[in-house]
Protein backbone atom coordinates (compact mmCIF):
# COMPACT_ATOMS: atom_id res chain seq x y z
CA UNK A 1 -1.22 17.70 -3.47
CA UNK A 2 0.39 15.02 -1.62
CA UNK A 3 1.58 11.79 -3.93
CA UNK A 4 3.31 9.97 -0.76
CA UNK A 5 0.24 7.85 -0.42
CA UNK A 6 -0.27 4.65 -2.34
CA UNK A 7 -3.25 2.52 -2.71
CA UNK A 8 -2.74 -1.05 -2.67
CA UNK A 9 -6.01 -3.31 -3.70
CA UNK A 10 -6.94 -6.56 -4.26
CA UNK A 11 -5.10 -8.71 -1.82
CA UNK A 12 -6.16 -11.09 -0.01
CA UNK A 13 -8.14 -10.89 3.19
CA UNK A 14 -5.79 -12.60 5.47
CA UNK A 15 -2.70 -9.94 4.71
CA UNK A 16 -1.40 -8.36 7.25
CA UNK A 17 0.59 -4.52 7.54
CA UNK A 18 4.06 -6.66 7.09
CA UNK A 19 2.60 -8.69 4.03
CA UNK A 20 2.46 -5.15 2.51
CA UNK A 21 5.44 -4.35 3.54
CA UNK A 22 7.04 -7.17 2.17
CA UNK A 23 5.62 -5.59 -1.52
CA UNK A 24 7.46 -2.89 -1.08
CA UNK A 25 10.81 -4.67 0.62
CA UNK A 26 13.39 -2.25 -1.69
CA UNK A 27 11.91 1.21 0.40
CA UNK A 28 10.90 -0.88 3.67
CA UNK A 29 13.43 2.20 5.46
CA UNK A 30 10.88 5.22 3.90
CA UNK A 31 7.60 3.29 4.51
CA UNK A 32 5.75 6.39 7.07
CA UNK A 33 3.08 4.48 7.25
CA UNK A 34 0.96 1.40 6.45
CA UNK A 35 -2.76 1.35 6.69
CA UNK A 36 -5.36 -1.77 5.89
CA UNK A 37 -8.82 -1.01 6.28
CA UNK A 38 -11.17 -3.42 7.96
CA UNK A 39 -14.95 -3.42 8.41
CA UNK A 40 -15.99 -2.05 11.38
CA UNK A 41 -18.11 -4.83 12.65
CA UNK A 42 -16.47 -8.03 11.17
CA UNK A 43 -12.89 -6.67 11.75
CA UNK A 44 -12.03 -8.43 8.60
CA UNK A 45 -9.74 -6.54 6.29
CA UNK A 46 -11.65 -5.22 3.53
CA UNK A 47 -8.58 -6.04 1.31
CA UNK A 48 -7.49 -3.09 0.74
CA UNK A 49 -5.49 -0.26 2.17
CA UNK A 50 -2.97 2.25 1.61
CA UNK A 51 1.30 2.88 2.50
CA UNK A 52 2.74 6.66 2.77
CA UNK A 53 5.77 7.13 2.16
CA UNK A 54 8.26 9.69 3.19
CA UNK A 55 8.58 11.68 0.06
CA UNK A 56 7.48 11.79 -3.21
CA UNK A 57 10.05 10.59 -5.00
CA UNK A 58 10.16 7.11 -2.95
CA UNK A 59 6.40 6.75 -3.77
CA UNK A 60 6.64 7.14 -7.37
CA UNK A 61 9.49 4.64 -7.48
CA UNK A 62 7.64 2.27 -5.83
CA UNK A 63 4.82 2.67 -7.89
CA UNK A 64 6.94 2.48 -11.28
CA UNK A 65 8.76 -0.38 -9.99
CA UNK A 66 5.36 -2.49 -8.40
CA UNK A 67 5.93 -6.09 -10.06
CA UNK A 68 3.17 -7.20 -7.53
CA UNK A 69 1.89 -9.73 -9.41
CA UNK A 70 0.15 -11.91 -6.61
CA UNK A 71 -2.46 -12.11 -9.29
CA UNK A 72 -4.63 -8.98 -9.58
CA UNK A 73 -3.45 -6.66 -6.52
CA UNK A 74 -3.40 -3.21 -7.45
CA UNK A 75 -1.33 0.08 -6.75
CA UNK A 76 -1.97 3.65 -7.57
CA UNK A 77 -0.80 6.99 -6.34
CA UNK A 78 -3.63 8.54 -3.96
CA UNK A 79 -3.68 12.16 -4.08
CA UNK A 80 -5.43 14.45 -1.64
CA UNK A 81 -6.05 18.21 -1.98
């Protein structure tokens, strides 16, 4: 299983892969990568996405400490067999 990957939700359409990264400003150095999803024929961020860290350990601290707030954004680990 890999727990590196974290799903961020609910944010707002306009955000953009260093708005995320702003979230997440205390591991900014272990971020791997960042990745919004957009529809494919609007090209308008769907408002959700998901960062990968570079180990495990940085994910789940980032997860424990998310004090997101911006209203109802959401994280949770993403794990993939």
């Amino acid at each position: 299983m890999e727990d590196r990957k974290i799903y961020v939700g609910n944010f707002p359409f306009s955000w953009k892969e260093e708005d995320i990264e702003n979230v997440f400003n205390e591991f900014r150095d272990k971020i791997s990568e960042i990745k919004i999803i957009y529809d494919q024929y609007s090209k308008r961020s769907k408002g959700f996405g998901f960062v990968t860290f570079e180990d495990n350990e940085t994910a789940n601290k980032a997860l424990s400490k998310s004090q997101v707030d911006r209203k109802s954004t959401r994280l949770n680990s993403q794990s993939h067999s």
